[in-house]
Structures are given as C-alpha cells and as structure tokens.
N, C-alpha and C. Protein backbone atom coordinates (compact mmCIF):
# COMPACT_ATOMS: atom_id res chain seq x y z
N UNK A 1 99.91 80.02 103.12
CA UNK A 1 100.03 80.89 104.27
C UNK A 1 101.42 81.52 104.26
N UNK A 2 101.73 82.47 104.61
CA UNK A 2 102.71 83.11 105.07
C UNK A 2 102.99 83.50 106.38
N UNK A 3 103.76 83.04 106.68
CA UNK A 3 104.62 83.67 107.95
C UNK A 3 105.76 84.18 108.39
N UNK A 4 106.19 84.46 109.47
CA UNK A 4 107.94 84.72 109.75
C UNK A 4 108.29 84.15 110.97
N UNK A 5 109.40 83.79 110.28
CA UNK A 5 110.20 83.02 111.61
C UNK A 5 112.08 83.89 112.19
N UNK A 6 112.10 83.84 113.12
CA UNK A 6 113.38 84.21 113.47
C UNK A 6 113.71 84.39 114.61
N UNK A 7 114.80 84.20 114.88
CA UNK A 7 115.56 84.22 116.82
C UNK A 7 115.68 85.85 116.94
N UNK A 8 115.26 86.06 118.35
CA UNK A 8 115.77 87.57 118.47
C UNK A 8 116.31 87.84 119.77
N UNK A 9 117.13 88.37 120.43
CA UNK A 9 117.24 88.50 121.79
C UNK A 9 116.21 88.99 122.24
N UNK A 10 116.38 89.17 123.79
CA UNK A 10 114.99 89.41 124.77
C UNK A 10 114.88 91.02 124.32
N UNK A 11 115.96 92.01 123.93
CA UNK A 11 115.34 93.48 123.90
C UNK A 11 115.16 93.77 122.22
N UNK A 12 114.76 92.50 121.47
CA UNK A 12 113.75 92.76 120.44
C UNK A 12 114.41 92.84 119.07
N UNK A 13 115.95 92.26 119.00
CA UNK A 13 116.72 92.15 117.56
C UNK A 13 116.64 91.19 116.94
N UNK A 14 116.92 91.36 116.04
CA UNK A 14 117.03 90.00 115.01
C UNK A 14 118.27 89.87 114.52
N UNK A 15 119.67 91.08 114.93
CA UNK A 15 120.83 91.63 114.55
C UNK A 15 121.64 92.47 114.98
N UNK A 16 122.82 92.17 115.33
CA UNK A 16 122.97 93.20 116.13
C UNK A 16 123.55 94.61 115.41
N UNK A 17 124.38 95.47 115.70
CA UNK A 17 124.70 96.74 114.86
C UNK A 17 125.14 96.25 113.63
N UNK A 18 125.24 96.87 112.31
CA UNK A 18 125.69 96.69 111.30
C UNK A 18 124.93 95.01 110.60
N UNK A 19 124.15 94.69 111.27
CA UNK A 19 123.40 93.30 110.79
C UNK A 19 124.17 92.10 111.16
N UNK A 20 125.47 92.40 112.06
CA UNK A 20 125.35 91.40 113.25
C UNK A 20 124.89 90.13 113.31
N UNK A 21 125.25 88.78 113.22
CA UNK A 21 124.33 87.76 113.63
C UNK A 21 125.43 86.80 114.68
N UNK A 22 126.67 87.48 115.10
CA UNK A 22 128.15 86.23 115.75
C UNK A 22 127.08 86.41 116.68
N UNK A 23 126.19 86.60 117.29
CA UNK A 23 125.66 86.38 118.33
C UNK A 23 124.90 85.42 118.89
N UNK A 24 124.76 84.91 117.48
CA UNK A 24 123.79 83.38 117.46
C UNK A 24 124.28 82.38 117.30
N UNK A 25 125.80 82.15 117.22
CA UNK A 25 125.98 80.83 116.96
C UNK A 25 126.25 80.44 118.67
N UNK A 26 126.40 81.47 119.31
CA UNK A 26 126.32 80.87 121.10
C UNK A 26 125.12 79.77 121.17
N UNK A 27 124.28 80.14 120.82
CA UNK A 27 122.89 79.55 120.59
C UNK A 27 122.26 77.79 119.88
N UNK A 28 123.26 77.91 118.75
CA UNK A 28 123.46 77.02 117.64
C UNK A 28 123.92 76.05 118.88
N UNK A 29 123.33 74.93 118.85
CA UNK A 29 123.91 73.78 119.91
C UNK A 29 123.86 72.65 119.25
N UNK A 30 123.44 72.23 118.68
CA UNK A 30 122.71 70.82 117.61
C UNK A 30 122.14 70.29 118.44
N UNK A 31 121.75 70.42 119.27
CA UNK A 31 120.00 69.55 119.77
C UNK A 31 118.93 69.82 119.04
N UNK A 32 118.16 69.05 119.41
CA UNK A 32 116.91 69.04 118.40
C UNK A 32 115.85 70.07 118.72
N UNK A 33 115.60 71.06 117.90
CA UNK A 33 114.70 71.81 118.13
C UNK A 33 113.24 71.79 117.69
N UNK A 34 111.96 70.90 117.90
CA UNK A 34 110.88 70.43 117.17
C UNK A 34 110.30 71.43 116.53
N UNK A 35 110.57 72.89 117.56
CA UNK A 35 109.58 73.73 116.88
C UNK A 35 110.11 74.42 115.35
N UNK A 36 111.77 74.59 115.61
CA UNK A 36 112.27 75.16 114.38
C UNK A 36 112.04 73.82 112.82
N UNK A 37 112.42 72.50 113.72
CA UNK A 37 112.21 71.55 112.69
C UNK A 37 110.53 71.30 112.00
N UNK A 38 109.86 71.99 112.80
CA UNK A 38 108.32 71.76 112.26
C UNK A 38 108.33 72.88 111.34
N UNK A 39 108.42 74.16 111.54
CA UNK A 39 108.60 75.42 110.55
C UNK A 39 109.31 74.57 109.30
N UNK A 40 110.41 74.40 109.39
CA UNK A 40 110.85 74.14 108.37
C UNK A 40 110.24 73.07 107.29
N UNK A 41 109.55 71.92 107.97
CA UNK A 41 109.16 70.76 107.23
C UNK A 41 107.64 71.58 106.81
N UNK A 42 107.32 72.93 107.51
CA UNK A 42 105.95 73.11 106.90
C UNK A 42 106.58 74.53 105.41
N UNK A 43 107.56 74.62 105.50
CA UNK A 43 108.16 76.04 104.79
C UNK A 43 108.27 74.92 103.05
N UNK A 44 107.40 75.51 102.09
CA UNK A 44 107.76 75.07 100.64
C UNK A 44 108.64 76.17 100.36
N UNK A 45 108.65 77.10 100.21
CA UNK A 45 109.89 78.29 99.61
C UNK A 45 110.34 79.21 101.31
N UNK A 46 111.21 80.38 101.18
CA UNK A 46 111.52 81.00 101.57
C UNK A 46 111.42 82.56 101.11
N UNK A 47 111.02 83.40 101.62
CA UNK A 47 110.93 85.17 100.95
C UNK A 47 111.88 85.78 101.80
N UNK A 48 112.66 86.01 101.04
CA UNK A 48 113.59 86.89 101.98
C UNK A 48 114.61 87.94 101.58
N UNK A 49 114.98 88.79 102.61
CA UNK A 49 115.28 90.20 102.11
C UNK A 49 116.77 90.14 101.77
N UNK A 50 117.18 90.97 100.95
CA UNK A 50 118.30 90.87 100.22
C UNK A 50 119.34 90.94 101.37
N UNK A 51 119.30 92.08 102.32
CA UNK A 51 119.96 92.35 103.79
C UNK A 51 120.56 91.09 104.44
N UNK A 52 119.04 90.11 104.34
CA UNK A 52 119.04 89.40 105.17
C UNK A 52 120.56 87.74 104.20
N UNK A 53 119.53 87.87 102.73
CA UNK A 53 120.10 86.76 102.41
C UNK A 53 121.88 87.21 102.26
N UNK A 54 122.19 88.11 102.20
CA UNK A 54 123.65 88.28 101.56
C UNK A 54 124.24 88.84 103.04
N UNK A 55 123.51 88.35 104.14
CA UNK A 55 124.12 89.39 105.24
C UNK A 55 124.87 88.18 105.93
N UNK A 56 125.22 88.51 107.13
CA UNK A 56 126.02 87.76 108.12
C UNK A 56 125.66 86.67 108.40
N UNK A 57 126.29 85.37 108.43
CA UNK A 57 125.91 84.04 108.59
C UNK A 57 126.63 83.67 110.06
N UNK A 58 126.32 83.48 110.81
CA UNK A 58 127.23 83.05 112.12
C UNK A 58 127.78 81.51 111.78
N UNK A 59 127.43 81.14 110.74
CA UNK A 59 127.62 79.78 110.92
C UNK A 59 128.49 79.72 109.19
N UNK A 60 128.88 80.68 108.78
CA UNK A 60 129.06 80.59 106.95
C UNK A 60 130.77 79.99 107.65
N UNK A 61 130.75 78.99 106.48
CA UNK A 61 132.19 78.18 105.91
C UNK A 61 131.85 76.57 106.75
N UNK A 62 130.63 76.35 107.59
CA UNK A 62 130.79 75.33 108.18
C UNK A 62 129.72 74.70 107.73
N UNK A 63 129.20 73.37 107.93
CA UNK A 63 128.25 72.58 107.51
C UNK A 63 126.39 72.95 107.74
N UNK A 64 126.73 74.23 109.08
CA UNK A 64 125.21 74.53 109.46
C UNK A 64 125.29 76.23 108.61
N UNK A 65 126.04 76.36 107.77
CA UNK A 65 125.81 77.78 106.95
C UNK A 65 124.30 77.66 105.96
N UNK A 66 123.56 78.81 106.67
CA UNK A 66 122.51 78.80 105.58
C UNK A 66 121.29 78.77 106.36
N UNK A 67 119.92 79.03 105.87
CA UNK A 67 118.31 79.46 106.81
C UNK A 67 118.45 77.59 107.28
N UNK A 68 118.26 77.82 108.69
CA UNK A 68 117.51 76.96 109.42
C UNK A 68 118.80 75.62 109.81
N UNK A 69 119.97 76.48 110.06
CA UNK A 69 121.61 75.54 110.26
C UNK A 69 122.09 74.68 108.94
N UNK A 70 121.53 75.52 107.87
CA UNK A 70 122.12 74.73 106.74
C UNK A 70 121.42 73.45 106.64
N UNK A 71 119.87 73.33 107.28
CA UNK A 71 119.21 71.94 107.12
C UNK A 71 118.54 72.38 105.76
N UNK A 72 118.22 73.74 105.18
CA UNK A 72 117.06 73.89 103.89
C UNK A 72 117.64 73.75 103.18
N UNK A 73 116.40 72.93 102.25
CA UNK A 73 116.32 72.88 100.67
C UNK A 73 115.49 73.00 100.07
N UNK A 74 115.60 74.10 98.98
CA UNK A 74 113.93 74.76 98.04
C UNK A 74 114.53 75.84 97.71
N UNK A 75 113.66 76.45 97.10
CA UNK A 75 113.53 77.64 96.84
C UNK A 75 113.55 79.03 97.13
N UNK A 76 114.66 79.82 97.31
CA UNK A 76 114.28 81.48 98.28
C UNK A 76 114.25 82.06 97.05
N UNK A 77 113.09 82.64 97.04
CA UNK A 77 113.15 83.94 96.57
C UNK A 77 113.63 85.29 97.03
N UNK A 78 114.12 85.79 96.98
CA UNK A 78 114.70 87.21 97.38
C UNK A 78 114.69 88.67 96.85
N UNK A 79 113.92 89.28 97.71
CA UNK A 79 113.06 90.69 97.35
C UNK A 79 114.62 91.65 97.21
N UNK A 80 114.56 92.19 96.43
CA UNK A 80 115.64 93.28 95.74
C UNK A 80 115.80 94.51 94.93
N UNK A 81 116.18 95.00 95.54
CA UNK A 81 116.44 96.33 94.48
C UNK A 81 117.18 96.64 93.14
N UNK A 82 117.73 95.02 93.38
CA UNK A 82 119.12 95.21 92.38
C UNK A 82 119.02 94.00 92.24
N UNK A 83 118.16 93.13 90.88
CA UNK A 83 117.83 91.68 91.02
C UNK A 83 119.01 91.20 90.14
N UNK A 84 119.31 89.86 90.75
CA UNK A 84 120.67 89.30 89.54
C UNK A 84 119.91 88.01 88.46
N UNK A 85 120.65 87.58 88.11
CA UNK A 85 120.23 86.41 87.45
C UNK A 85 120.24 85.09 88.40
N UNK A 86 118.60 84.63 88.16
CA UNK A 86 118.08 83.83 89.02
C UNK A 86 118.87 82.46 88.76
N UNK A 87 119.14 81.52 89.91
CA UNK A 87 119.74 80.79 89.94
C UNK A 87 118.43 79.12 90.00
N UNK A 88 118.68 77.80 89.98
CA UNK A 88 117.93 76.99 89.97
C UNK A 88 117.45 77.13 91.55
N UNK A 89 117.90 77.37 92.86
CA UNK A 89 117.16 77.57 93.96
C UNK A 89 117.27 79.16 94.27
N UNK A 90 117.47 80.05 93.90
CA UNK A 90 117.32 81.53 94.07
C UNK A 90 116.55 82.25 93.01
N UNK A 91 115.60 82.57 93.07
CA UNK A 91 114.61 84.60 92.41
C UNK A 91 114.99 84.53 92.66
N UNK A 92 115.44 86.15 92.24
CA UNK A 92 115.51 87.20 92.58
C UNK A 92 114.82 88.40 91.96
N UNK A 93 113.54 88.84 92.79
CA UNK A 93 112.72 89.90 92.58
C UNK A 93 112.44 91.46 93.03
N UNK A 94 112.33 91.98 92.09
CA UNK A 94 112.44 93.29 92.14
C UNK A 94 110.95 94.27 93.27
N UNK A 95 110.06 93.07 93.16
CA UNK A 95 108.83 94.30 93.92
C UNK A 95 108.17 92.98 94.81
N UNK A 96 107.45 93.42 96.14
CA UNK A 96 107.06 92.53 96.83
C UNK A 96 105.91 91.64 96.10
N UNK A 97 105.16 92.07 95.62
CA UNK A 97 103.84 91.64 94.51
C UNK A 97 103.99 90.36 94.31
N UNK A 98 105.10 90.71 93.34
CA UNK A 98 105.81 89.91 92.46
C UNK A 98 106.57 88.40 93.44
N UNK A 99 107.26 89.18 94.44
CA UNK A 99 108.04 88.20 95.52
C UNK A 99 107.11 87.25 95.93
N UNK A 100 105.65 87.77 96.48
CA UNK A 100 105.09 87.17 97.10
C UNK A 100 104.23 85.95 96.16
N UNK A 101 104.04 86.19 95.09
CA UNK A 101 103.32 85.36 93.71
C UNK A 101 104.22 84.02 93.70
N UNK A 102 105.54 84.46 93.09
CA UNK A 102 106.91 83.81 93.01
C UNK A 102 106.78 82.94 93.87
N UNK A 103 107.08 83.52 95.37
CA UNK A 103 107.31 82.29 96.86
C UNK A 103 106.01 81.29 96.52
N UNK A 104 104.72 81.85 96.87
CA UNK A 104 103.76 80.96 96.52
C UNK A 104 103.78 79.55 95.60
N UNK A 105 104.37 80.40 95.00
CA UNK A 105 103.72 78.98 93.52
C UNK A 105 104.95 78.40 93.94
N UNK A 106 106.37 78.44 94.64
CA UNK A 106 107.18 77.73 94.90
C UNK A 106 106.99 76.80 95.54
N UNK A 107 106.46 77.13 96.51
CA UNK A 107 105.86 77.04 98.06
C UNK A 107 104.60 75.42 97.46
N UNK A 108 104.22 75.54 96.46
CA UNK A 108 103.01 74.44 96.24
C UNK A 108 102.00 74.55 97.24
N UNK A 109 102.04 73.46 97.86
CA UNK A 109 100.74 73.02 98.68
C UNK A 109 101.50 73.29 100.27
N UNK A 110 102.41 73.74 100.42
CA UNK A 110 103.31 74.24 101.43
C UNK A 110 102.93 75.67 101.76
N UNK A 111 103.63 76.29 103.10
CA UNK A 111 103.73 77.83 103.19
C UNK A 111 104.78 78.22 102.97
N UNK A 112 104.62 79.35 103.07
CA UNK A 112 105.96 80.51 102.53
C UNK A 112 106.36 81.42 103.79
N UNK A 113 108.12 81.03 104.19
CA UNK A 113 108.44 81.07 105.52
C UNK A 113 109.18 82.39 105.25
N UNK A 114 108.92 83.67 106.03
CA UNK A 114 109.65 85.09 105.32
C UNK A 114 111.29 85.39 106.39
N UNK A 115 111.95 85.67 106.44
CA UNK A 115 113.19 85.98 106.69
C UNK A 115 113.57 86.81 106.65
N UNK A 116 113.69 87.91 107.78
CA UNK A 116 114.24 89.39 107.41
C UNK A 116 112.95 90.36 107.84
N UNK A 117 113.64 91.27 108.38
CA UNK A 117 112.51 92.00 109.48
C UNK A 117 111.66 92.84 107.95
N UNK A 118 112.42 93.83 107.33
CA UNK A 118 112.35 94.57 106.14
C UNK A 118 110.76 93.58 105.49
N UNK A 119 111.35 92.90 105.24
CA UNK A 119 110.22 91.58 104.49
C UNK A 119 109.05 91.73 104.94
N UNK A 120 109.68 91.15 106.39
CA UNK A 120 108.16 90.70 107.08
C UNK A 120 107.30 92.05 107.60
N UNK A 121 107.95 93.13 107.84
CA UNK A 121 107.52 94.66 107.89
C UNK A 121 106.24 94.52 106.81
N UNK A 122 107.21 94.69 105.30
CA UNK A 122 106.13 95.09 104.13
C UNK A 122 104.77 94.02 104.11
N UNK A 123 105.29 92.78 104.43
CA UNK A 123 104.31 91.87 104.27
C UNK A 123 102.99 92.05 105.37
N UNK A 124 103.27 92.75 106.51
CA UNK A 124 102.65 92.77 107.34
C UNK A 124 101.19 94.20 107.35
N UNK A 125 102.48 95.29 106.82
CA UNK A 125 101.78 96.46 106.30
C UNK A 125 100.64 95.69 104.97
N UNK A 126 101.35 95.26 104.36
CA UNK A 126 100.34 94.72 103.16
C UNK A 126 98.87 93.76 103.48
N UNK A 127 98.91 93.47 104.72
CA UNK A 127 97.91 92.58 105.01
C UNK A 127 98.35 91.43 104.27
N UNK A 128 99.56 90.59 104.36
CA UNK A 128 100.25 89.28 103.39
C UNK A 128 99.95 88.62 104.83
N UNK A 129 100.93 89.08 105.84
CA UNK A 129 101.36 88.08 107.05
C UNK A 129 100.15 87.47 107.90
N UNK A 130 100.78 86.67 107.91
CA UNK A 130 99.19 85.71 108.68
C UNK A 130 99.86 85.07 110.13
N UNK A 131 101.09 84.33 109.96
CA UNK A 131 101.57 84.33 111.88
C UNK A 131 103.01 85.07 111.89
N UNK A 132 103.38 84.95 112.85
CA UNK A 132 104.55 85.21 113.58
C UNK A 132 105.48 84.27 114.47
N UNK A 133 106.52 84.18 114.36
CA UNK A 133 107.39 82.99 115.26
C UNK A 133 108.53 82.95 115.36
N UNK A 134 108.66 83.67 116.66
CA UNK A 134 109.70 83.99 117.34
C UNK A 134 110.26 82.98 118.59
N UNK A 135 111.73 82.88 118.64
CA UNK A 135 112.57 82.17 119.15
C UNK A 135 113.18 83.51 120.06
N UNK A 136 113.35 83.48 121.68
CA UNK A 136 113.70 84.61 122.15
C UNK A 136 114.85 83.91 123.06
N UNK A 137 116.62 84.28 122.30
CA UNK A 137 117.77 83.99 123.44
C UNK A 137 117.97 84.96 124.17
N UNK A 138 117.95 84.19 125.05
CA UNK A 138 119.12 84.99 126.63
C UNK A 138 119.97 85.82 126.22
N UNK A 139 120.26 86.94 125.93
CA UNK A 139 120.93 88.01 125.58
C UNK A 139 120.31 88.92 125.62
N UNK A 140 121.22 90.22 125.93
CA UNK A 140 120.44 91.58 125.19
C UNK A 140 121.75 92.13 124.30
N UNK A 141 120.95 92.84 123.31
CA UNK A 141 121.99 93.33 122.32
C UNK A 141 122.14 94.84 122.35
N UNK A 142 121.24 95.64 122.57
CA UNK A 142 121.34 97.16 122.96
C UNK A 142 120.86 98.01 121.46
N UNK A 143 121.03 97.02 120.44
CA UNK A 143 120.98 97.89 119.49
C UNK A 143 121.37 97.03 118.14
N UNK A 144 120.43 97.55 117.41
CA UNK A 144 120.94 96.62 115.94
C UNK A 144 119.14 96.44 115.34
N UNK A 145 119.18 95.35 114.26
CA UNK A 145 117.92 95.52 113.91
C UNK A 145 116.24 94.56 114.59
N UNK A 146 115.54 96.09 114.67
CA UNK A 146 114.36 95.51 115.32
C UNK A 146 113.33 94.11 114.90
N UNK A 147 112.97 92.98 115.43
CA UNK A 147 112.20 92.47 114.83
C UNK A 147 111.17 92.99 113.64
N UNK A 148 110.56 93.97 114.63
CA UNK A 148 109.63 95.07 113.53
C UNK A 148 109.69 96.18 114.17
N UNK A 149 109.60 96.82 113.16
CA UNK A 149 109.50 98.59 113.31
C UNK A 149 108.69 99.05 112.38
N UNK A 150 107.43 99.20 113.20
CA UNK A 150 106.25 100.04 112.07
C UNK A 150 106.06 101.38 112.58
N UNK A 151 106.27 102.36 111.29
CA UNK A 151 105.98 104.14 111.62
C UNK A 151 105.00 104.10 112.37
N UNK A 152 105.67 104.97 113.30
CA UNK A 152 104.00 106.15 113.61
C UNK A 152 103.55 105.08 114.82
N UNK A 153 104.02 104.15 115.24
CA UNK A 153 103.82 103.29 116.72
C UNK A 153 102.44 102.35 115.62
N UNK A 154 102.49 102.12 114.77
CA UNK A 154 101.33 101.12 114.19
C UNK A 154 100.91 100.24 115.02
N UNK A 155 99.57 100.13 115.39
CA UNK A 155 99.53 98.65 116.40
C UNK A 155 98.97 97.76 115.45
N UNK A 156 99.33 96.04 116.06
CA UNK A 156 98.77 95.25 115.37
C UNK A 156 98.65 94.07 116.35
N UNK A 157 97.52 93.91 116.40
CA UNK A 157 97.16 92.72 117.43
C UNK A 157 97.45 91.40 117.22
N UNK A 158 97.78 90.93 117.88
CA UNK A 158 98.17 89.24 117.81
C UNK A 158 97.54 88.16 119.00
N UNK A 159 97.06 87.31 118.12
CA UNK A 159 96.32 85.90 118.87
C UNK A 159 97.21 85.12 119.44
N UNK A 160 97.86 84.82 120.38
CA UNK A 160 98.97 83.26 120.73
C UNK A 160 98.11 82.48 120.47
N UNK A 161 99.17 81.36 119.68
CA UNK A 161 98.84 79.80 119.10
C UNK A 161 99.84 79.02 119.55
N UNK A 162 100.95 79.17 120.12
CA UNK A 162 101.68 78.34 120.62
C UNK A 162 102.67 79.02 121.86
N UNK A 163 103.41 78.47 122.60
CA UNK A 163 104.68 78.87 123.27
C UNK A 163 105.33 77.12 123.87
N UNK A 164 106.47 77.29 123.92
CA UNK A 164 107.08 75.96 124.38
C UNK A 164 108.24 77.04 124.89
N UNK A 165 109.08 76.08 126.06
CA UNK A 165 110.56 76.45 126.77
C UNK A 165 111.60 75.74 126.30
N UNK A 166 111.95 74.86 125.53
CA UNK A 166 113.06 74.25 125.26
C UNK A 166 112.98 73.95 123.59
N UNK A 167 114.27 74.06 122.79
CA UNK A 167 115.25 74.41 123.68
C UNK A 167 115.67 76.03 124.11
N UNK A 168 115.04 76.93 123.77
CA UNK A 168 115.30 78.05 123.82
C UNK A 168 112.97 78.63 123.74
N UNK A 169 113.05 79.13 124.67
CA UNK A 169 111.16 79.66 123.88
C UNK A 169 111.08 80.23 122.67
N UNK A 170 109.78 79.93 122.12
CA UNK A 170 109.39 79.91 120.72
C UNK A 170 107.75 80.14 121.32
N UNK A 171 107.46 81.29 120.64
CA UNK A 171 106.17 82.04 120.63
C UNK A 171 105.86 81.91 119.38
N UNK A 172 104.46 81.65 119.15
CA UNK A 172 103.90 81.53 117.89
C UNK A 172 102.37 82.24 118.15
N UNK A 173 102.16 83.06 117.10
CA UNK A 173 101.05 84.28 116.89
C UNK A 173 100.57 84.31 115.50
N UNK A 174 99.14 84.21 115.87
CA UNK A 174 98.49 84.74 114.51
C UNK A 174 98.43 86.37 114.21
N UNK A 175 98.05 86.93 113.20
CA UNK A 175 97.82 88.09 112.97
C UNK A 175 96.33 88.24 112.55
N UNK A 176 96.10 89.18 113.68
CA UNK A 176 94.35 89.57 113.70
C UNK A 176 94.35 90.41 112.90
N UNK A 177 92.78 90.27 111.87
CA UNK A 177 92.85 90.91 110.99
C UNK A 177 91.35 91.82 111.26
C-alpha cells in the first residue's frame, strides 16, 4: 500500500515560504505520539521528493534530525531529476515508475510511506495513492507549500478511517477510487 503522511497547519501547508519547516519544531515535544508511531512501524521504505529530502529539517544537528524525529530506519528512495549515487539506505530515482517499483520491493511485506506534497501529488494523479494522513498544528502559515495542489480544482473523494485529538489531530483517509 501506499500512502502519505505529514503535519500541516490548519490553512493547508506542509511548509512554509521558501520550504520552511522552523515551524514545526514548536510542535516536536517528545511525547508519545501512537498515531505517528503506528505509521512508522507500518512504513517498510519511504518515497520521497528530492525538495522534501534535501530541504529544511527543523530538527537537523540534533538527535530528532530526520523523517519521523530521527526515529527511521530503512530505506528512502528519492524521486529526482538529478539522481546521485545511491547510498546503502538512499535511491535515488530518476522517474516515478521506477520510484514507486524501487519503494515497493524495499518496503517487503510492509507499506510505502510518501513524503513531500510533489510526490504524493504525482502518486495521487497516477492512481498509486491509496490513504492519506494528516497531522493538523495550531498555526496558520499564510503561505508556503500546499498539502496538495491539483490543476484545474481536480476533485478527489476521500473515505475517513480514522481521527484522534492528542497529541495534536491526525486524520486518516482512504482514497476512493
């Protein structure tokens, strides 16, 4: 299965201007979060966008730097325009096809957790994405990047499968197909 996971403020970012993320370590508390810790224990690889992986860490130089407070370990693959030489836990792939094959077979008997709006956009257009799971903080940002932005007002319907309030709400959605 594939899905996406990510925190966004209430008016719909995942980032703020320029890809932005000092906004989240307000957030970062170290309490236990079941729902982010269940994503993760169900995530075998990671797909994620080059933006995303080489972009702003609110948490980089400290012990929680990295997807999910610096708790992951596996495999990201990372969708690119400009692929480098793959490392023992990093692809790096040039076309989604390809990204999405890659994460899979990483992924084993696990799902493949996507990262990065860009990503989860194509994956979604592609008929790949199967849920959605969003974490929504108390903030507004005014501007920066959208969870999703599909041309042309695209609609796409979604089933709720979960919501919880603490420590922060976490909405979880299938994608109707």
């Amino acid at each position: 299965m594939l899905f996406s996971s990510a925190t966004m403020s209430l008016d719909g970012y995942i980032a703020g201007v320029g890809g932005d993320m000092s906004w989240l370590s307000r957030f970062v508390t170290g309490a236990p979060d079941p729902v982010a810790d269940a994503l993760m224990a169900r995530s075998g690889s990671l797909l994620i966008g080059n933006r995303t992986f080489g972009g702003d860490d609110p948490n980089a130089g400290t012990d929680a730097e990295g997807a999910f407070g610096g708790q992951w370990s596996g495999v990201s693959v990372v969708l690119t325009h400009h692929p480098k030489t793959d490392t023992p836990d990093v692809r790096y792939v040039g076309d989604l096809t390809t990204a999405v094959e890659t994460a899979r077979t990483a992924a084993g008997d696990r799902d493949v957790n996507i990262l990065g709006a860009d990503v989860a956009r194509q994956c979604l257009q592609a008929g790949l994405l199967e849920e959605i799971w969003v974490s929504v903080a108390p903030i507004l940002l005014g501007d920066g990047v959208p969870l999703f932005r599909l041309a042309g007002g695209t609609r796409v319907d979604l089933q709720p499968i979960a919501v919880t309030t603490e420590p922060m709400p976490w909405f979880g959605y299938r994608v109707v197909r």
